[in-house]
Protein backbone atom coordinates (compact mmCIF):
# COMPACT_ATOMS: atom_id res chain seq x y z
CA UNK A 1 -14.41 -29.41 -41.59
CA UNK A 2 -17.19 -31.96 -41.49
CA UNK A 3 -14.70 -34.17 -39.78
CA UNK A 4 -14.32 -31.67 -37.03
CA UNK A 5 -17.76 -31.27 -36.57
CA UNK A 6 -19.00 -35.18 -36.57
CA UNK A 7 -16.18 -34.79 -33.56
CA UNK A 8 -17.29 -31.70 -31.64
CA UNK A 9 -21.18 -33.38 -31.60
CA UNK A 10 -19.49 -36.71 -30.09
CA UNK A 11 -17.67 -35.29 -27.83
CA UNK A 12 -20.55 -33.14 -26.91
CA UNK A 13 -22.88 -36.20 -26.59
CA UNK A 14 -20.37 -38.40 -24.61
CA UNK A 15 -19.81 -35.04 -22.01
CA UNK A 16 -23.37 -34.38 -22.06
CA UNK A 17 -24.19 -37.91 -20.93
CA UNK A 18 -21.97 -37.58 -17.56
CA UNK A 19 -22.42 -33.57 -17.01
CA UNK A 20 -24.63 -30.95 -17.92
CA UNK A 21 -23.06 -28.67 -20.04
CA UNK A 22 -24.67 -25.90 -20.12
CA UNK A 23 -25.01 -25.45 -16.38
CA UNK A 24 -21.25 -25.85 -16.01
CA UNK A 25 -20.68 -23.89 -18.97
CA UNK A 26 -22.97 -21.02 -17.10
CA UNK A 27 -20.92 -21.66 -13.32
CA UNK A 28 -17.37 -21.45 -15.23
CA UNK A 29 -18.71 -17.75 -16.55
CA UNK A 30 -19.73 -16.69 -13.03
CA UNK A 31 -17.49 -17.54 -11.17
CA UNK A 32 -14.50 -16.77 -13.30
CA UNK A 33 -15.16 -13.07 -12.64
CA UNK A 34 -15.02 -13.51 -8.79
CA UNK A 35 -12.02 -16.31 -8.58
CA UNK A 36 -9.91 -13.51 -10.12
CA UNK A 37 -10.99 -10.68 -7.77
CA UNK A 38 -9.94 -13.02 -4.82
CA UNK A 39 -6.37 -14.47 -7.07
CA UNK A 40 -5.47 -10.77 -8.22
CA UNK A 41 -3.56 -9.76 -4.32
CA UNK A 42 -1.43 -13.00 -4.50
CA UNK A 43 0.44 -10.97 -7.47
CA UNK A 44 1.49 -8.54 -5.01
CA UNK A 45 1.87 -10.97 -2.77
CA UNK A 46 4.12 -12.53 -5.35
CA UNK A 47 6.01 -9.25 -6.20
CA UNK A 48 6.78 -8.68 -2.52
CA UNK A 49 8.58 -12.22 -2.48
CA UNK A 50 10.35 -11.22 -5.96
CA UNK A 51 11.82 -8.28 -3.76
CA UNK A 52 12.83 -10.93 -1.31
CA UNK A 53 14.49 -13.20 -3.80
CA UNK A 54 15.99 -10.09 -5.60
CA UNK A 55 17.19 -9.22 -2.17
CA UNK A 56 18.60 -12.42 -0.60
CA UNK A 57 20.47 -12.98 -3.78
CA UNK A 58 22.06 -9.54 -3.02
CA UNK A 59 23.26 -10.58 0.27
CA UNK A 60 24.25 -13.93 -0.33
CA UNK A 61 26.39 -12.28 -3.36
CA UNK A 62 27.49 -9.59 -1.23
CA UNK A 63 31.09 -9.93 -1.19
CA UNK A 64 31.17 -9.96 -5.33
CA UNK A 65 29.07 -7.07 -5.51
CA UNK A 66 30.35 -5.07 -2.74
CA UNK A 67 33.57 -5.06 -4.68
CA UNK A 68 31.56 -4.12 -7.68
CA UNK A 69 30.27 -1.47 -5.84
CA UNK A 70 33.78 -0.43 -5.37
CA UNK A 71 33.10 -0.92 -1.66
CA UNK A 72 30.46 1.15 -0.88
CA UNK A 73 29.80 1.36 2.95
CA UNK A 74 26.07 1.25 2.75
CA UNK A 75 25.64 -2.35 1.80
CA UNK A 76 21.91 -2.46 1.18
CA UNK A 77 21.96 0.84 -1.05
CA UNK A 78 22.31 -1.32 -4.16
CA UNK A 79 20.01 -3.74 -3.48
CA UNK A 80 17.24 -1.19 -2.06
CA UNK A 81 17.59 0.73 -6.13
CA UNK A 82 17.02 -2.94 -7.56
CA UNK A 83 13.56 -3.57 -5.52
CA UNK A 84 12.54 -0.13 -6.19
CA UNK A 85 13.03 0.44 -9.60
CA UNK A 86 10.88 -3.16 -9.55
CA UNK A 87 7.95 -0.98 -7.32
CA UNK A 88 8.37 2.02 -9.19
CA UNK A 89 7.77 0.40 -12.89
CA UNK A 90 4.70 -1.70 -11.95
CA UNK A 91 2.79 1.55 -9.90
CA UNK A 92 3.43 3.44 -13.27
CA UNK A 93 2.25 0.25 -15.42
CA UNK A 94 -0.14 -0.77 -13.46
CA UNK A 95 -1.56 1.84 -11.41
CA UNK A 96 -0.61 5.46 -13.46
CA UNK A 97 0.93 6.38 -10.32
CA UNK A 98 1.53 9.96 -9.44
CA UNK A 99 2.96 11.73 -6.59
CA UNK A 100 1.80 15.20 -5.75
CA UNK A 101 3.50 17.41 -3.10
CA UNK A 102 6.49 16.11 -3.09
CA UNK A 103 8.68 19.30 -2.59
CA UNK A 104 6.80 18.84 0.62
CA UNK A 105 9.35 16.91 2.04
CA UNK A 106 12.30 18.39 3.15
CA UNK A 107 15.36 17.26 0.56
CA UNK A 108 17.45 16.62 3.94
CA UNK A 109 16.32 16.54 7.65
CA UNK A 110 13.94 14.49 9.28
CA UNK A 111 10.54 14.49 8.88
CA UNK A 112 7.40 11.97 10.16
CA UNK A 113 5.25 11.14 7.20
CA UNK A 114 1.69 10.01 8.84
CA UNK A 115 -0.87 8.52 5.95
CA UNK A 116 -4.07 7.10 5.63
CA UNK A 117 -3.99 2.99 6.01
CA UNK A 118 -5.93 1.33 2.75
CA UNK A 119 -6.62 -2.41 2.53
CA UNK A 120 -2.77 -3.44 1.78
CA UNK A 121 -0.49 -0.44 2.43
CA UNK A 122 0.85 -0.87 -1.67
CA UNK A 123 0.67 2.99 -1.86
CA UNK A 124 3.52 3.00 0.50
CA UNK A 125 5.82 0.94 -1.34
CA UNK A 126 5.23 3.12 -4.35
CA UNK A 127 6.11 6.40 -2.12
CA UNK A 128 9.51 4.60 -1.09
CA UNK A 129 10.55 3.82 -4.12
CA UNK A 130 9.56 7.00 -5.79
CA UNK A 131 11.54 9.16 -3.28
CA UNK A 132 14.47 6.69 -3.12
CA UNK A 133 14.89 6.59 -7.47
CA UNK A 134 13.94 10.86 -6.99
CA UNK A 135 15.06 11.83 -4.35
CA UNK A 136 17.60 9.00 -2.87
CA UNK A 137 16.24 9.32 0.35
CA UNK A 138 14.83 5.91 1.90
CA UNK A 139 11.71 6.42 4.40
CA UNK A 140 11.81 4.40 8.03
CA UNK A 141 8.91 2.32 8.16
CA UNK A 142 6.39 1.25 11.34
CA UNK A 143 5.20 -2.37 10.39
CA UNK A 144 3.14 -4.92 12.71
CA UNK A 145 4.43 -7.39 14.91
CA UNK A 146 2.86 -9.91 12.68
CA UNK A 147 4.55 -8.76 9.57
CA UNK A 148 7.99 -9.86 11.18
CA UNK A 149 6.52 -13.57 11.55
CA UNK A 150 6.10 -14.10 7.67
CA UNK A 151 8.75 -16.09 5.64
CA UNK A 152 11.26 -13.54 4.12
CA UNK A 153 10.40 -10.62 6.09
CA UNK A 154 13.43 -10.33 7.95
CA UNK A 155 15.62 -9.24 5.01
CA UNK A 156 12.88 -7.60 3.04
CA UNK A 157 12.47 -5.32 6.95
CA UNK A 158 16.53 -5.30 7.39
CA UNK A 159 17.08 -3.56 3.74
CA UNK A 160 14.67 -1.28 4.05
CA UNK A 161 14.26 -0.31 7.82
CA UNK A 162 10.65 -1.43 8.70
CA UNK A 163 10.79 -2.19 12.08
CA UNK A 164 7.49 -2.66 15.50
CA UNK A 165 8.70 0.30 16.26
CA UNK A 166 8.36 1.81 20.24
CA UNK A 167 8.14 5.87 21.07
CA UNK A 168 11.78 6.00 21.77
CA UNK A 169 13.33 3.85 18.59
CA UNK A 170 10.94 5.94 16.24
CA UNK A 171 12.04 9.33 18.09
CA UNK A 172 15.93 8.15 17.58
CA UNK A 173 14.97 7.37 13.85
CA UNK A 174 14.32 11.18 13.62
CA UNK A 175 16.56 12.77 15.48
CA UNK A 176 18.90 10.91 13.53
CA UNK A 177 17.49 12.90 10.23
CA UNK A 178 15.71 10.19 8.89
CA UNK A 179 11.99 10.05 7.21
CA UNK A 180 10.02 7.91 8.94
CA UNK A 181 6.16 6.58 8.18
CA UNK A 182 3.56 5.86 10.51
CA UNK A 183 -0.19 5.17 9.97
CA UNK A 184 -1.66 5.57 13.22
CA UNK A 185 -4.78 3.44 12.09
CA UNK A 186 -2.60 0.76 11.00
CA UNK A 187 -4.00 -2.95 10.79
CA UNK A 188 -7.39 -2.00 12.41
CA UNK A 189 -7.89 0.93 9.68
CA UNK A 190 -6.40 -1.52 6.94
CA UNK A 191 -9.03 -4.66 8.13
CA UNK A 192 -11.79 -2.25 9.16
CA UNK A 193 -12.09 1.37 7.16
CA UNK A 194 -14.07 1.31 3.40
CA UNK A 195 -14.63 3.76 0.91
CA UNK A 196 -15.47 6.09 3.24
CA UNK A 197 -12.10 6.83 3.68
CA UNK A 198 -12.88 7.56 7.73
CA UNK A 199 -9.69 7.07 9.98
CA UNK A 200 -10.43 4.87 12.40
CA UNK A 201 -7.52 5.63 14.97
CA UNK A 202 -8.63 4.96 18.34
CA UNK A 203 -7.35 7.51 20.29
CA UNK A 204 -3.74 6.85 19.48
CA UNK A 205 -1.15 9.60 19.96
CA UNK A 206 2.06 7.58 20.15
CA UNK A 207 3.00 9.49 17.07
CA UNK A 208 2.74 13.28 17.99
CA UNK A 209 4.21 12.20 20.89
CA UNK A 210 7.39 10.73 18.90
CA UNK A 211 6.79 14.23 16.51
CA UNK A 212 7.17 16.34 19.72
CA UNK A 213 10.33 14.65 21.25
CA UNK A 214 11.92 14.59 18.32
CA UNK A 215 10.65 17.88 17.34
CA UNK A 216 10.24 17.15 13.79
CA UNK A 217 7.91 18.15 11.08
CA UNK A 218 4.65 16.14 10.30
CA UNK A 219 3.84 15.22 6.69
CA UNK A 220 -0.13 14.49 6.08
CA UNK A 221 -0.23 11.69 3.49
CA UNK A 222 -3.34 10.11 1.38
CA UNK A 223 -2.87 8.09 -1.56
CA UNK A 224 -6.35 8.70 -3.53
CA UNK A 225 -8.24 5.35 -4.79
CA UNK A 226 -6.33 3.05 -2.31
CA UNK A 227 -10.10 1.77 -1.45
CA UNK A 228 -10.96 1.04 -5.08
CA UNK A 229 -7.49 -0.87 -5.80
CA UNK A 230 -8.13 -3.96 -2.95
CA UNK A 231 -11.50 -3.92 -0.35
CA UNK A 232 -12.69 -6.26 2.36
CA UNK A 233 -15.64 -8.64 1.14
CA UNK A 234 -18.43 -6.87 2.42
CA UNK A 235 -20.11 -9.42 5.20
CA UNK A 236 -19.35 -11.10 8.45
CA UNK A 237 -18.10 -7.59 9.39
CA UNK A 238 -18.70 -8.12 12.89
CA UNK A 239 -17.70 -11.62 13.22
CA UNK A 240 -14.20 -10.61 11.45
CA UNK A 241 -13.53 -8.00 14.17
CA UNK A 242 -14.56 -10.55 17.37
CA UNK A 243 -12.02 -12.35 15.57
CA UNK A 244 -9.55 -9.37 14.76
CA UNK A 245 -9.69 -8.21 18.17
CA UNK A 246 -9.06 -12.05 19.79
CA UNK A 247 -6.08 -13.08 17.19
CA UNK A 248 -4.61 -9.23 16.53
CA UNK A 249 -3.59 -10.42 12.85
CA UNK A 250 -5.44 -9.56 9.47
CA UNK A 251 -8.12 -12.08 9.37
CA UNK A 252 -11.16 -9.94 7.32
CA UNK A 253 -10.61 -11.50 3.00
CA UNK A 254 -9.42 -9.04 0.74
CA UNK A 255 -10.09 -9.19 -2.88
CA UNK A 256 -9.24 -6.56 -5.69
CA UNK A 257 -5.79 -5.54 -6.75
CA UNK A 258 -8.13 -3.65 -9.40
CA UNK A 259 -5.59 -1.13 -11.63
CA UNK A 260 -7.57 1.75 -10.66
CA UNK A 261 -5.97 5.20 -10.68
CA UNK A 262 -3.81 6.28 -7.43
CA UNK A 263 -2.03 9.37 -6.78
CA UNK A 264 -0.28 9.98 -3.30
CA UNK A 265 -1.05 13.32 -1.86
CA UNK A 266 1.51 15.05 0.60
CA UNK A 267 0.17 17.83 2.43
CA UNK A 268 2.35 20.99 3.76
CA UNK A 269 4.47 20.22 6.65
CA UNK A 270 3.10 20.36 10.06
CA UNK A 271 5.92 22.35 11.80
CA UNK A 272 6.57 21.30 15.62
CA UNK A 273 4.74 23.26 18.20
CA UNK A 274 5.83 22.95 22.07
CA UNK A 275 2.42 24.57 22.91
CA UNK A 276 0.53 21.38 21.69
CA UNK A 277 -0.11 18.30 23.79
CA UNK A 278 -0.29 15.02 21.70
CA UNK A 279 -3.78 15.07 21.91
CA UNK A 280 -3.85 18.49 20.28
CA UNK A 281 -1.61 17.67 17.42
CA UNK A 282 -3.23 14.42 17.16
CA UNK A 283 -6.59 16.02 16.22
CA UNK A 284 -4.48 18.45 13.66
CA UNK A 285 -2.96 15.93 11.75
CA UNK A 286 -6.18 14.01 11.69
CA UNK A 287 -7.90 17.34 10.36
CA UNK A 288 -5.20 17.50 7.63
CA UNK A 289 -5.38 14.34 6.00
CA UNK A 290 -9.45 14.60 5.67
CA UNK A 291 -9.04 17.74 4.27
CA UNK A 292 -7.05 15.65 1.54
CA UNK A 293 -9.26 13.17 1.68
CA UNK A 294 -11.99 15.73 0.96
CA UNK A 295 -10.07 17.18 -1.39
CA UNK A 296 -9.07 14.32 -3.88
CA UNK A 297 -11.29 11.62 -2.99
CA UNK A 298 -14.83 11.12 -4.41
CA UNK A 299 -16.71 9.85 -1.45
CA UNK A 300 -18.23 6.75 -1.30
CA UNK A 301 -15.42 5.68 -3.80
CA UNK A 302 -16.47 3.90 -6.72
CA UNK A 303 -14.08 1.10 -8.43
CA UNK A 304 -15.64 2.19 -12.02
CA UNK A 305 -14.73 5.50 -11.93
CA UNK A 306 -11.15 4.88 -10.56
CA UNK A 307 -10.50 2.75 -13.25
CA UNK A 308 -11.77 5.40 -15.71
CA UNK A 309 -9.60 8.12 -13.37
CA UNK A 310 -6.78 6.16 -15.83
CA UNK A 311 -8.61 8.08 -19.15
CA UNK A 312 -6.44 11.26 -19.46
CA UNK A 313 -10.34 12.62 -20.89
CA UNK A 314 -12.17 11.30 -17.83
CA UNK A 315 -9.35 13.31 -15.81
CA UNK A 316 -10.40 16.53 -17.83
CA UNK A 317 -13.72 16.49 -17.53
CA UNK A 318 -13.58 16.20 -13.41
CA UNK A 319 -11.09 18.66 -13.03
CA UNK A 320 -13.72 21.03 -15.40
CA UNK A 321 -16.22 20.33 -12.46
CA UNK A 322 -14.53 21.11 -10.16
CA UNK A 323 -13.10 24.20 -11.42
């Protein structure tokens, strides 16, 4: 022991001489904190290239595992259950994920699923692979133009049907019985929108107009907490949307990937209505999902208390106050 300590007070001097400990001793336990809050997305960033991986090694394998699959038609159906039971097990690790309203969506026929666009759209991935593992139905996605520029996109987007998306391609997604998801606010709401939870959708109605043609049902969608689990840093606001609006891909710094609490709400179906213009059934589906929002969502949201949403007592007591 003495040994140990004559070394710890020479190595201390010799250190001491060339840096001052303390002061580096005091940086390291301030900035640890706030390095991980900026590191924590790159692990979804990291599980969405695992799906990649997962899936390329799928297709390059594809002729050993179709006959596996005792030639199955639908080549991707394998691979797709892989990736999702992936999804699926980290959302109930990580997150205590939940789905609520689920016998909202029809068990076959189509139906467009419009939600509320958080920071990264990780709720959605959880949906997908919830109702493919429950309910082996896979839901049509809408993703940016930007998306399909990224390194491994194109197979993750092939396997599991994201695609820009145009009025007419979305329509024939329906009409062909599919589910298909659409966040009207999309990259705007996801750089832009805070705890507020306030849809920011700019007048767009390119989805009751694909909802009317294809004369399909309207699902509201809001996953509660999305906020609390990964935010925008909270300055240069405006100079991030000059930028945003000049560029047209994410540019505002996320940090987070907090394991708050989420739970996906559907609300009831939105049937189709030929009396309603798209405006009109614009402003109703934008009235439905505040009225989730309102409903499940303490507003401003508040990372603390999502994370203690994860307390099965916390839980208990809100639902007492709110009773």
């Amino acid at each position: 022991m003495e040994f140990l300590e004559n070394l710890y007070k020479t190595l201390h001097s010799l250190l001491s001489s060339y840096i001052d400990l303390d002061y580096s001793l005091w940086l390291y336990r301030f900035l640890t904190p706030l390095i991980v809050t900026f590191l924590l997305p790159l692990v979804f960033v990291a599980l969405i290239y695992i799906s990649f991986l997962v899936l390329f090694i799928y297709k390059l394998h594809r002729q050993v595992i179709m006959r596996a699959v005792q030639g199955d038609r639908n080549f991707w159906r394998v691979g797709r259950k892989i990736v999702a039971a992936i999804w699926d097990a980290h959302a109930r690790i990580y997150h205590g994920y939940e789905v609520i309203g689920l016998e909202n969506v029809p068990q076959e026929g189509p139906a467009l699923i419009v939600y509320y666009h958080g920071a990264i759209p990780i709720d959605m991935y959880y949906l997908n692979s919830r109702m493919l593992l429950q309910r082996e139905r896979l839901i049509y996605t809408i993703g940016d133009r930007f998306l399909f520029k990224l390194p491994g996109w194109g197979t993750i987007s092939e396997a599991f049907h994201v695609s820009p998306g145009t009025v007419q391609s979305c329509v024939s997604i329906l009409r062909d019985g599919n589910l298909l998801a659409i966040s009207p606010g999309g990259v705007y709401e996801a750089q832009f929108g805070d705890h507020y939870y306030e849809l920011l959708w700019r007048n767009r109605v390119g989805f009751a107009k694909v909802a009317i043609e294809a004369k399909a049902p309207i699902i509201p969608c809001f996953t509660q907490n999305l906020r609390e689990g990964f935010r925008q840093v909270g300055i240069f606001r405006t100079f991030f949307m000059r930028l945003y609006n000049k560029v047209r891909i994410p540019v505002y710094p996320i940090y987070g990937g907090f394991p708050v609490k989420f739970r996906t709400y559907l609300g009831k179906p939105i049937p189709y209505d030929e009396s309603l213009t798209p405006q009109d059934l614009q402003i109703k589906v934008a009235t439905a999902i505040e009225d989730l929002i309102n409903q499940h969502q303490r507003l401003p949201g508040s990372i603390l208390l999502a994370l203690l949403d994860r307390l099965p007592t916390f839980r208990r007591r809100i639902r007492q106050k709110e009773e």
